[in-house]
Protein backbone atom coordinates (compact mmCIF):
# COMPACT_ATOMS: atom_id res chain seq x y z
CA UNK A 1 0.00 0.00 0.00
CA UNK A 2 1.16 3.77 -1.27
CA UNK A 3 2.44 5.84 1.69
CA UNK A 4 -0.26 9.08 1.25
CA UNK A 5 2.09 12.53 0.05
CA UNK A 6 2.37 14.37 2.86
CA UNK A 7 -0.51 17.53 3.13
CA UNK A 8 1.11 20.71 2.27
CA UNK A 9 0.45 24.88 3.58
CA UNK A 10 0.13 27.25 1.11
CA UNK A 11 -1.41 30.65 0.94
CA UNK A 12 -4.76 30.72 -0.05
CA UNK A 13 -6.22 32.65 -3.25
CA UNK A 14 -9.58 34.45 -3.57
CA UNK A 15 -10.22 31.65 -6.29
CA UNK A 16 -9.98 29.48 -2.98
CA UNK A 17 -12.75 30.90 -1.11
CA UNK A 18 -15.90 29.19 -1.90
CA UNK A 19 -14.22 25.94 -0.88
CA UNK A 20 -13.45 27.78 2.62
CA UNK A 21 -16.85 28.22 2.83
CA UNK A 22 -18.11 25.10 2.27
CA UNK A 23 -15.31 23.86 4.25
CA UNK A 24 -16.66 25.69 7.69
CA UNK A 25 -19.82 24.64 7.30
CA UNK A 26 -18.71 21.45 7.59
CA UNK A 27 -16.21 21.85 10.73
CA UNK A 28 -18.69 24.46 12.14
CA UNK A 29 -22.00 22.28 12.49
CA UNK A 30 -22.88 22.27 16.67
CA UNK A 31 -25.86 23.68 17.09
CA UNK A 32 -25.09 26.85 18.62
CA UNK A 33 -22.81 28.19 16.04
CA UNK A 34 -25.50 27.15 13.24
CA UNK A 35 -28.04 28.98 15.16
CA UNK A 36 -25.60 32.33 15.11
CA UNK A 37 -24.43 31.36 11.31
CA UNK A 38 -27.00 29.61 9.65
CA UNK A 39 -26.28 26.85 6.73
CA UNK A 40 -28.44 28.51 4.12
CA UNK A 41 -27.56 29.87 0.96
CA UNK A 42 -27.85 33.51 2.34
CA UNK A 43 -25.12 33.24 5.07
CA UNK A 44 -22.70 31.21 2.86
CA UNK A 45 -22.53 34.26 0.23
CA UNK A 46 -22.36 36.48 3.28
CA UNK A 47 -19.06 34.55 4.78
CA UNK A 48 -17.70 34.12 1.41
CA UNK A 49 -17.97 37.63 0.97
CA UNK A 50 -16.42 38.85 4.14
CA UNK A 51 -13.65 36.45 3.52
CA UNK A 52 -13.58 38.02 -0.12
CA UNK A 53 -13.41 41.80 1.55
CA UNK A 54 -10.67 41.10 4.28
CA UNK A 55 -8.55 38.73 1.72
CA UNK A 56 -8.45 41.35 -1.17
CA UNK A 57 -8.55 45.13 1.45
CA UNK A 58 -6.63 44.32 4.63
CA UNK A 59 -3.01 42.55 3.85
CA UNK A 60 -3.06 41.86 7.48
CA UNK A 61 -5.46 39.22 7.59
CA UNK A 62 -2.98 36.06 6.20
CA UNK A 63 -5.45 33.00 4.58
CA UNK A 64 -3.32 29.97 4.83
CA UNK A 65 -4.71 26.42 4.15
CA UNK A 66 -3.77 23.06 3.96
CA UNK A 67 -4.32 20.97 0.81
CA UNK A 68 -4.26 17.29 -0.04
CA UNK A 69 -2.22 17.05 -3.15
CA UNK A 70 -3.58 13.42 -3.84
CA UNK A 71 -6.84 14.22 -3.74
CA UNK A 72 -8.63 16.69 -6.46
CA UNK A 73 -11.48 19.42 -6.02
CA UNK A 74 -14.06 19.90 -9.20
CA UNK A 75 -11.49 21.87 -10.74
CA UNK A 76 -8.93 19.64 -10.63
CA UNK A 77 -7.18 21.31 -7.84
CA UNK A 78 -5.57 19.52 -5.06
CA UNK A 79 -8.32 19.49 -2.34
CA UNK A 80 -8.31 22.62 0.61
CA UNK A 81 -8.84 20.05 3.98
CA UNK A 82 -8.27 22.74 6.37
CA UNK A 83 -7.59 26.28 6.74
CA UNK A 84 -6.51 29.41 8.96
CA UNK A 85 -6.79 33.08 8.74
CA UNK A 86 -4.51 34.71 10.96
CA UNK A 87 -4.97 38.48 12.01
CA UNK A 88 -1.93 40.50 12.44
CA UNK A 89 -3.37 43.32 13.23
CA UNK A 90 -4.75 44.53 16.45
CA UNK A 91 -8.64 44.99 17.04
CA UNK A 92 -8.30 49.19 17.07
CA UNK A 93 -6.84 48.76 13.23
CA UNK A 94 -8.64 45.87 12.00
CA UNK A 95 -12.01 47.28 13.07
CA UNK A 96 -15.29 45.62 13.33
CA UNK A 97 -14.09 41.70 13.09
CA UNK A 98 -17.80 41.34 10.67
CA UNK A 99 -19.48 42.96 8.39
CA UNK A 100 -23.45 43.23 9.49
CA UNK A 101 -25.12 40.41 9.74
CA UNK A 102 -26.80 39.19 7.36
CA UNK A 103 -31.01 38.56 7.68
CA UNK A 104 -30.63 34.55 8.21
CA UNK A 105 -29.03 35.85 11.32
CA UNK A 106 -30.11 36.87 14.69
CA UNK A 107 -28.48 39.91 15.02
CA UNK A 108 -28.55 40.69 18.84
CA UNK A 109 -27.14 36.99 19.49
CA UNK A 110 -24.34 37.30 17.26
CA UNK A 111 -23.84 40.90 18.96
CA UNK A 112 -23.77 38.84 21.90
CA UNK A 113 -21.16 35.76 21.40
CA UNK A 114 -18.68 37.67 19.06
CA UNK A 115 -18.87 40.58 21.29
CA UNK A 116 -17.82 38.50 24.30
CA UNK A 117 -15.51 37.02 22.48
CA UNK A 118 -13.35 40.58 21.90
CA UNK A 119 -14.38 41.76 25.42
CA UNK A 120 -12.65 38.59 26.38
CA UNK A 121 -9.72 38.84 24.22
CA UNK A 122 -9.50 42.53 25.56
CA UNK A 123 -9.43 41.29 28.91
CA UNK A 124 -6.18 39.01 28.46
CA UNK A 125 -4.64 40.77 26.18
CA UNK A 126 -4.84 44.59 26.92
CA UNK A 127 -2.62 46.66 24.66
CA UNK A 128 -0.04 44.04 24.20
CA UNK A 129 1.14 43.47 20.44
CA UNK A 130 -0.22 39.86 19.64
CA UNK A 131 -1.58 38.13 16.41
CA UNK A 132 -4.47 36.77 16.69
CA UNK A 133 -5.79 33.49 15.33
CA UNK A 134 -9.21 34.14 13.83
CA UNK A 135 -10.16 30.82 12.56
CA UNK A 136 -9.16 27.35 12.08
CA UNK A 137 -10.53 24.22 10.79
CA UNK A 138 -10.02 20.90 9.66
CA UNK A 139 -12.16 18.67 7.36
CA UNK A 140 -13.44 15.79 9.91
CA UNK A 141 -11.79 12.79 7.52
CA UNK A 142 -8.03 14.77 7.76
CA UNK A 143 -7.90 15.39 11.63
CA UNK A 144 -5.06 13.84 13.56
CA UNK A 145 -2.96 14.05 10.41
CA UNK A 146 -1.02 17.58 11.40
CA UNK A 147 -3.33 19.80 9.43
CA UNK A 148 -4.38 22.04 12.33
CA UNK A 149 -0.70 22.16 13.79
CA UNK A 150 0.93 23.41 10.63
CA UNK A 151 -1.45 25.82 10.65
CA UNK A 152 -0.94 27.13 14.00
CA UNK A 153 2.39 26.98 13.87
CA UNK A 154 2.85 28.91 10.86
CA UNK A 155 1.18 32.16 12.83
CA UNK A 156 3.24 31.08 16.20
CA UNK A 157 6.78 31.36 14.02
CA UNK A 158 5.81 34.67 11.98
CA UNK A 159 5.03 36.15 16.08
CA UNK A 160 8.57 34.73 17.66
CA UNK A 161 9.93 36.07 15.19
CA UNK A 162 8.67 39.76 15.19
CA UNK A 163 8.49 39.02 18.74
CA UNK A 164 4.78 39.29 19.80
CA UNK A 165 2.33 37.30 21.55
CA UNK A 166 -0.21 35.25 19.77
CA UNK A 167 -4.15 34.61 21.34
CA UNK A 168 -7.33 32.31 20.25
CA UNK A 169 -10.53 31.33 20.96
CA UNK A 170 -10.33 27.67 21.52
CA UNK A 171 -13.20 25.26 21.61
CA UNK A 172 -12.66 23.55 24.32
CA UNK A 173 -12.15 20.16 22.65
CA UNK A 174 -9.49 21.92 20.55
CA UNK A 175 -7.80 23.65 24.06
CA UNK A 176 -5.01 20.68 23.90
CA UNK A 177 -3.91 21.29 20.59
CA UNK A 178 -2.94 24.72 21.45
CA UNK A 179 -1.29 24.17 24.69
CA UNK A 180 0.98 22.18 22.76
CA UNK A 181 2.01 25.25 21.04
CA UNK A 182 2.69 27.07 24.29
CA UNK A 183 -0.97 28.80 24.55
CA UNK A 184 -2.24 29.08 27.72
CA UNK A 185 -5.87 29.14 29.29
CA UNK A 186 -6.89 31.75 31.01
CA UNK A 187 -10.54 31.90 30.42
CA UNK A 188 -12.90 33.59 33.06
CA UNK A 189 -14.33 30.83 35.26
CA UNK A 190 -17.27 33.38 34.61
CA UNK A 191 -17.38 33.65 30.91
CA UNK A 192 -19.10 31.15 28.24
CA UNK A 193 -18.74 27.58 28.96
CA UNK A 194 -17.74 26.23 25.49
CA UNK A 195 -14.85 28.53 24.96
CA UNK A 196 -11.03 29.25 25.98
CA UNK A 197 -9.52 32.18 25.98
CA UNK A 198 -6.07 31.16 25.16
CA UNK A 199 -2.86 33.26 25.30
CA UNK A 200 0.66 32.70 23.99
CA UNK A 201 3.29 34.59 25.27
């Protein structure tokens, strides 16, 4: 039996975005984030979109992803099986992390959880220079192959080496996979239950 080529990281393209999409639909499926994001064909353009805005008008926000060179998309592409957008900018220059939500979605939740989320980040963070990972996944059928840890390393060596911190918002099933890269809980006992506020220094 054929040993499988290794995955590979490379940047990703605009021409790679509606795969991203369909890609975190798939990762993203518990029921609370599909009740914030919705899988209908309304809040696919609108993440496809924002992806399209931030990839092509802030050079800041780095789109790496992982592909399976063995394995083909519709175009004959090797296939994306997980991805990462890093954020190397901090929230006061980035701005609002979304653009409004779209009608599929209930506004004042959203407001809500991604709110907490930056008050959270704000809280461990303060005004120290970090990059922050923004989001991560990994097709179900290509996790424990190193996917996700290329990927998070890739944003860990570009902040050693400019010397800054790094922070995420972990699920916690995902927690240990970070901690291997030297990120550290330090979540609010009193903040959301499902999520880790995770700091590297």
């Amino acid at each position: 039996m054929s040993t499988p080529t290794p995955l590979a990281l490379e940047l990703a393209t605009v021409e790679d975005l509606p795969a991203i999409t369909e890609l975190w639909f798939t990762v993203f499926n518990d029921p609370d984030m599909r009740h914030l994001i919705p899988d209908t064909p309304g809040a696919h353009e609108w993440f496809t979109e924002a992806n399209r805005t931030d990839m092509l008008t802030k050079p800041y926000q780095k789109y790496i992803k992982i592909v399976d060179p063995d394995t083909k998309d519709a175009q004959g592409r090797a296939r994306i099986v997980a991805y990462a957008k890093w954020d190397l900018a901090m929230p006061d220059e980035r701005g609002a992390r979304f653009p409004p939500w779209h009608g599929d979605m209930p506004g004042q939740d959203c407001d809500a959880f991604f709110g907490g989320l930056e008050k959270a980040r704000r809280r461990v963070m303060g005004d120290r220079k970090h990059y922050y990972l923004d989001m991560l996944g990994t097709h179900p059928n290509y996790r424990c192959r190193g996917a996700a840890s290329m990927l998070v390393r890739w944003g860990c060596e570009v902040a050693d080496r400019e010397g800054v911190g790094a922070y995420v918002d972990a699920s916690k099933d995902g927690a240990s996979l970070y901690a291997k890269h030297g990120f550290v809980d330090r979540s609010d006992p009193a903040g959301p239950s499902g999520v880790a506020s995770m700091a590297r220094a």
